[in-house]
N, C-alpha and C. Protein backbone atom coordinates (compact mmCIF):
# COMPACT_ATOMS: atom_id res chain seq x y z
N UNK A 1 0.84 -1.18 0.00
CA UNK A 1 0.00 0.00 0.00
C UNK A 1 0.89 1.24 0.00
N UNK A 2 0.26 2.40 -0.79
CA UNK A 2 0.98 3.80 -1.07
C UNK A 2 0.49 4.50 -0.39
N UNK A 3 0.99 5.75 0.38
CA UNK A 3 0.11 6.31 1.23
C UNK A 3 0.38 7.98 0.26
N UNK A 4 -0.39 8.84 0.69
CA UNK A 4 -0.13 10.27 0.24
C UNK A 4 -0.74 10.83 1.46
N UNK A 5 0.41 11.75 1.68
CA UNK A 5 0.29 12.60 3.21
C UNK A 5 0.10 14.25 3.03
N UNK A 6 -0.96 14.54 3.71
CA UNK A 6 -0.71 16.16 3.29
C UNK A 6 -1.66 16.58 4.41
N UNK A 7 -0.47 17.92 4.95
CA UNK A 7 -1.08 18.63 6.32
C UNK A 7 -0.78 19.96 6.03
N UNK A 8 -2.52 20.46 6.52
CA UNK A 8 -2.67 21.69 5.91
C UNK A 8 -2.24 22.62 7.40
N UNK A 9 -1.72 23.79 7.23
CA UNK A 9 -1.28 24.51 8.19
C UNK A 9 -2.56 25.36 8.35
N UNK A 10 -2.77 26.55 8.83
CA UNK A 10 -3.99 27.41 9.53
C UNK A 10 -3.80 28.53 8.49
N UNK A 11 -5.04 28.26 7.86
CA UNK A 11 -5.33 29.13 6.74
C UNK A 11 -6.20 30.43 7.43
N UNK A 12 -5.26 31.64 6.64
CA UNK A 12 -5.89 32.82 6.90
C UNK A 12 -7.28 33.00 7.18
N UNK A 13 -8.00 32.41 5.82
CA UNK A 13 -9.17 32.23 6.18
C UNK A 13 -10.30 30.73 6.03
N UNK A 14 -10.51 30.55 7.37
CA UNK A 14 -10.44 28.95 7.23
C UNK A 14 -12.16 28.41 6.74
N UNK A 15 -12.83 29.04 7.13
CA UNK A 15 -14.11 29.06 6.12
C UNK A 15 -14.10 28.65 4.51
N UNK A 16 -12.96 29.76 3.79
CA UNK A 16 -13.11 29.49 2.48
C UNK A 16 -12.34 28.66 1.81
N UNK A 17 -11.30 28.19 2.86
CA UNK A 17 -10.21 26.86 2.78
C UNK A 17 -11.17 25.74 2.64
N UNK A 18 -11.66 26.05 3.96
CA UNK A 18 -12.83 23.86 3.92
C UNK A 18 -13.71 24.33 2.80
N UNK A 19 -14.63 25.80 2.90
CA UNK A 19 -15.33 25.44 1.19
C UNK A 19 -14.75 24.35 0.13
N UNK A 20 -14.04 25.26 -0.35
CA UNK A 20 -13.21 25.04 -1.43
C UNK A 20 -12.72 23.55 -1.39
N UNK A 21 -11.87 23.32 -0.28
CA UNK A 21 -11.31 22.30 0.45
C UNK A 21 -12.44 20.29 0.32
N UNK A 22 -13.60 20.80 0.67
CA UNK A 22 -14.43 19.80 0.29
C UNK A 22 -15.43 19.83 -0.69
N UNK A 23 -15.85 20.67 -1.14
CA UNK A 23 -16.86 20.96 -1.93
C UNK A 23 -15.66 20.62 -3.23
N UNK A 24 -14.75 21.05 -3.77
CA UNK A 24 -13.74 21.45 -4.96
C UNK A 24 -13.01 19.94 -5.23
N UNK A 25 -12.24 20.31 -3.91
CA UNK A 25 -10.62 19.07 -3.67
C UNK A 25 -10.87 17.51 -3.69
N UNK A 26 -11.76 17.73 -2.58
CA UNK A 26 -11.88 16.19 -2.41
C UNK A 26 -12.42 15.43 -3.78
N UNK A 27 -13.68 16.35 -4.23
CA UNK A 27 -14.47 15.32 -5.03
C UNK A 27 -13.65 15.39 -6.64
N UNK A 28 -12.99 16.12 -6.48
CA UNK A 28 -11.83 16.08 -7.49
C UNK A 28 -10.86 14.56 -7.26
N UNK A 29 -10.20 14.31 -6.31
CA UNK A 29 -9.33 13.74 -6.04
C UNK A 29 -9.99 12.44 -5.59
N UNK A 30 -11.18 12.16 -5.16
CA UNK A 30 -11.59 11.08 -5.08
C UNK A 30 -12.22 10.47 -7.05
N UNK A 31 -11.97 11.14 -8.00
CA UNK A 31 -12.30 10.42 -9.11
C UNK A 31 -11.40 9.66 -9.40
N UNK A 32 -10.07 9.97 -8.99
CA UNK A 32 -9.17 8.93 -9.60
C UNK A 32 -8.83 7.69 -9.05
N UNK A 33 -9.10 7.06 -10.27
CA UNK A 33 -9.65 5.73 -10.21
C UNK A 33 -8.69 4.55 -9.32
N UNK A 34 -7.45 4.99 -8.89
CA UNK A 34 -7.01 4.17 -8.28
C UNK A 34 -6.68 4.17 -6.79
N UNK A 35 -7.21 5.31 -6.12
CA UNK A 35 -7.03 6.13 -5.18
C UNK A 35 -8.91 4.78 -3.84
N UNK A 36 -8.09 4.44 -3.34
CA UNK A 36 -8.68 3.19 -2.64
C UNK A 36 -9.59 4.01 -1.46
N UNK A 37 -9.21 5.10 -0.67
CA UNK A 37 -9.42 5.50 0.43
C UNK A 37 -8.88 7.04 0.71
N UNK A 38 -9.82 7.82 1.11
CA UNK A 38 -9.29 9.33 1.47
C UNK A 38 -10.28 9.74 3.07
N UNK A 39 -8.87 9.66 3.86
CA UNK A 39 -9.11 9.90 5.09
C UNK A 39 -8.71 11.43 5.43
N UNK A 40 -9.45 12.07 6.76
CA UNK A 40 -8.80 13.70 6.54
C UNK A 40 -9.11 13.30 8.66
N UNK A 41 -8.41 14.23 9.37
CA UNK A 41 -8.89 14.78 10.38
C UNK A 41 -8.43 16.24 10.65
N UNK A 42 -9.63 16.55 11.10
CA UNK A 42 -9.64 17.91 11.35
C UNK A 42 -9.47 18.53 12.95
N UNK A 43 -8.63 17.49 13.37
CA UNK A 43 -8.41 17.93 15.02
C UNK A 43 -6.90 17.24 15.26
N UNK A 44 -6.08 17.39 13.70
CA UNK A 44 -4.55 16.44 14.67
C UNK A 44 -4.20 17.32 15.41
N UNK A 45 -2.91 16.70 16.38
CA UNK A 45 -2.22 17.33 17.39
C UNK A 45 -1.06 17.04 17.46
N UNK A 46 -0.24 17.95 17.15
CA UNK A 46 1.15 17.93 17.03
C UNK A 46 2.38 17.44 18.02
N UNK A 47 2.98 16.68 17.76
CA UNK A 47 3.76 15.77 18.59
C UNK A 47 4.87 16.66 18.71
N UNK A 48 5.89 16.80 17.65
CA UNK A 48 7.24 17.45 16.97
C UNK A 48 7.01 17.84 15.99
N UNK A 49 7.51 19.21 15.76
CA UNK A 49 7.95 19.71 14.49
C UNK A 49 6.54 20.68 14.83
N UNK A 50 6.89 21.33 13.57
CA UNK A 50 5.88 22.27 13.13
C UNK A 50 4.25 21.94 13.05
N UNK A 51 3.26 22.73 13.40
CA UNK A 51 2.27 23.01 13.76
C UNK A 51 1.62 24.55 14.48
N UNK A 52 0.20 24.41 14.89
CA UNK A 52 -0.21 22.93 14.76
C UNK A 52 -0.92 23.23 13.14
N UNK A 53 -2.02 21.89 12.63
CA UNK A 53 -2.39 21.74 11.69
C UNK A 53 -3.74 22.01 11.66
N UNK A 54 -4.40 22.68 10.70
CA UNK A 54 -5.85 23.06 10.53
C UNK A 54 -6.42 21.53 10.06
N UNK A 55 -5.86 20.80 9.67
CA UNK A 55 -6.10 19.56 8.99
C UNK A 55 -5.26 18.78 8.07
N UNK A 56 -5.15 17.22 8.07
CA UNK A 56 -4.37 16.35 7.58
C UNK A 56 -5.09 15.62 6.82
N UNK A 57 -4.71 15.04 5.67
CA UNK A 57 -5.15 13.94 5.03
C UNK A 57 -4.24 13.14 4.99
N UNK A 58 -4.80 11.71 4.31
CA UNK A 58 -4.58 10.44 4.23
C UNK A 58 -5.15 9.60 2.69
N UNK A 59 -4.21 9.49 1.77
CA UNK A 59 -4.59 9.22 0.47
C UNK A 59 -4.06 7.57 0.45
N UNK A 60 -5.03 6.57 0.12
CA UNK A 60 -4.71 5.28 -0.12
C UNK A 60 -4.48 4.95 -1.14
N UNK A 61 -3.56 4.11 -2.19
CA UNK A 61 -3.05 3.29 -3.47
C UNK A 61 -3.07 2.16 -2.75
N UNK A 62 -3.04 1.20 -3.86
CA UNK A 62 -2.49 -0.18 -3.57
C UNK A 62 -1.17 -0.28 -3.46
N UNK A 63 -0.55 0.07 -5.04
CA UNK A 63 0.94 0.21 -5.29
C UNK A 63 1.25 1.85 -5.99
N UNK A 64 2.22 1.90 -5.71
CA UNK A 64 3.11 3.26 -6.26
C UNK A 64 2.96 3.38 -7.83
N UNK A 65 3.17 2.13 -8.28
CA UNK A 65 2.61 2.44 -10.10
C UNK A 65 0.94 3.28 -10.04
N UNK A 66 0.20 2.59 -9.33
CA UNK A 66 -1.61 2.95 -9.59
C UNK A 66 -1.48 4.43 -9.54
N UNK A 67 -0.74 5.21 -8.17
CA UNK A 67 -0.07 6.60 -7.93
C UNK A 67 -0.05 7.41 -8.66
N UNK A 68 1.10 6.83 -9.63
CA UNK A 68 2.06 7.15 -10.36
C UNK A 68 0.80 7.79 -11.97
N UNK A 69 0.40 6.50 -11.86
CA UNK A 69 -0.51 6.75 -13.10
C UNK A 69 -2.01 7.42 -13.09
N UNK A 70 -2.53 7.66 -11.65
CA UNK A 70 -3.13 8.55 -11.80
C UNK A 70 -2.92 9.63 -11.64
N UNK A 71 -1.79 10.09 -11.17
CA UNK A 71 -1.22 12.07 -11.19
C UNK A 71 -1.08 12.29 -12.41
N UNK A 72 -0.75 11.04 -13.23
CA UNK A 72 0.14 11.57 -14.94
C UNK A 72 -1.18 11.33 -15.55
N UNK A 73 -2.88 11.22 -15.01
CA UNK A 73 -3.52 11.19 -16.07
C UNK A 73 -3.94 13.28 -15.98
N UNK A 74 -5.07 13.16 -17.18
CA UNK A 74 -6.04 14.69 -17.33
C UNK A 74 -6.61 15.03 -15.65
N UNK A 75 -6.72 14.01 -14.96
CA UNK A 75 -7.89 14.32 -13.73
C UNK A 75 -6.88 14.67 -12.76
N UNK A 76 -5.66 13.87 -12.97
CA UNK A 76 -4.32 13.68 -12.07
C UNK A 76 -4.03 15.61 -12.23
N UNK A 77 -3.72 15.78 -13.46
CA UNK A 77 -2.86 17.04 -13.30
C UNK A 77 -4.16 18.16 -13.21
N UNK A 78 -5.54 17.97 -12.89
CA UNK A 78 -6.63 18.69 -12.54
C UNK A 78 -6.40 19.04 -11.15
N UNK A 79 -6.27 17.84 -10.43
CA UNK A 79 -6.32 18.27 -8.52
C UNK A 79 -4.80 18.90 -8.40
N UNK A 80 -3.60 18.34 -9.42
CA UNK A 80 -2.22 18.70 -9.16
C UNK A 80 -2.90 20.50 -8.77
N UNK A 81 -3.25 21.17 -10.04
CA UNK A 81 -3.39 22.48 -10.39
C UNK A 81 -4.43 22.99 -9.09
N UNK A 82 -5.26 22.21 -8.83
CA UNK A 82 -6.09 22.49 -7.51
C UNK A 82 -5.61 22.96 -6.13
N UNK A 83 -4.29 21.96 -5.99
CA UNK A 83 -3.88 22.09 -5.05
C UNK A 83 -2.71 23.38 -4.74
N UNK A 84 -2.42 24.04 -6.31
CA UNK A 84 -1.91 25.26 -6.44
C UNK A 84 -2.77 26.21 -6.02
N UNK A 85 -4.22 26.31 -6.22
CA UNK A 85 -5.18 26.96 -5.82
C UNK A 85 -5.38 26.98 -4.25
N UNK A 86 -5.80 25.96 -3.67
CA UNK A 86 -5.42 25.73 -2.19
C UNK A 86 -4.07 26.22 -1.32
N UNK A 87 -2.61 26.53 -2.13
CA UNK A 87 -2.16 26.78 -1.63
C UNK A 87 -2.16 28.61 -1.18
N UNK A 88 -2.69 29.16 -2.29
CA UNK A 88 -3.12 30.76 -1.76
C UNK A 88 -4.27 30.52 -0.64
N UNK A 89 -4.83 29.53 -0.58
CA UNK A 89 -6.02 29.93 0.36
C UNK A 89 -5.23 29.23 2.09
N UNK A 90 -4.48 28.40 1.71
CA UNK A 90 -3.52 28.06 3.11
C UNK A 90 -2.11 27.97 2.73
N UNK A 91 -1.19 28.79 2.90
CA UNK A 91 0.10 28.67 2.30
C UNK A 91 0.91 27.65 2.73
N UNK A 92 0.57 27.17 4.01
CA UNK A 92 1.41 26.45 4.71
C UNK A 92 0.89 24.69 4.62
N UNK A 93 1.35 24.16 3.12
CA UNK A 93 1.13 22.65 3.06
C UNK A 93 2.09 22.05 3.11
N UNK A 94 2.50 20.71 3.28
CA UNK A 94 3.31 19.74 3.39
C UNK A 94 2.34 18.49 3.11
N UNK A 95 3.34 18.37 2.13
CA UNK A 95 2.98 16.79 1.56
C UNK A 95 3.96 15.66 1.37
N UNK A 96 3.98 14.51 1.33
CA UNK A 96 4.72 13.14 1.27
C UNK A 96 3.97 12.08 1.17
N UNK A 97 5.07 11.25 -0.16
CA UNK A 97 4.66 9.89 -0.66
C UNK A 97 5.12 8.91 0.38
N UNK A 98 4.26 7.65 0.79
CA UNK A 98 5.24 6.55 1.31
C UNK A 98 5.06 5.37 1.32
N UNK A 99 5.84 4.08 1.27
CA UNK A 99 5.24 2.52 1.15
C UNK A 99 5.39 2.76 2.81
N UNK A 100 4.68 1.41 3.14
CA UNK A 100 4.96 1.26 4.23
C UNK A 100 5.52 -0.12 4.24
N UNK A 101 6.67 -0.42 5.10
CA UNK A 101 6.82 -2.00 5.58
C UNK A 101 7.21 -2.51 7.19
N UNK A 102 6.91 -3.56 7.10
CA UNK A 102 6.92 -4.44 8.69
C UNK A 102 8.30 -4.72 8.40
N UNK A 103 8.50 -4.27 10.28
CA UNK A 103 10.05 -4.36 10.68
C UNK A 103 9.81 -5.20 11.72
């Protein structure tokens, strides 16, 4: 499994962030077709490092190819450009790809 990580920092204005944010993003990013699961919470709490976060998501793949090939489709580089949009409305994102494995 592929994970996609992205934590949104405290948007200026946080009303027109979640608008946008669920009404726009999500149902954008949930079309692509290989994308298994999209989890968000809107109450993390910061352990280390920078914070805190207005909200985090949680993007599921099977494998890194399925990933791979839905960013490089038309819908893929739709939310890419979305999430350029989102970034004026919260400047402060961080995102990361990752497999996970048992140690």
């Amino acid at each position: 499994m592929v994970h996609f990580f992205a934590a949104y920092g405290q948007p200026p204005d946080a009303g027109a962030f979640d608008r946008h944010y669920f009404d726009v993003h999500v149902p954008l990013a949930k079309g692509l077709p290989g994308l298994r699961r999209y989890s968000i919470s809107r109450n993390p709490t910061t352990v280390r490092g920078p914070g805190p976060y207005h909200l985090v998501a949680l993007l599921d793949w099977d494998a890194m190819d399925s990933l791979r090939q839905d960013f490089a489709s038309p819908l893929g580089e739709q939310v890419a450009r979305d999430v350029d949009y989102l970034a004026t409305l919260c400047p402060s994102i961080r995102s990361t790809i990752f497999e996970l494995e048992v140690v």
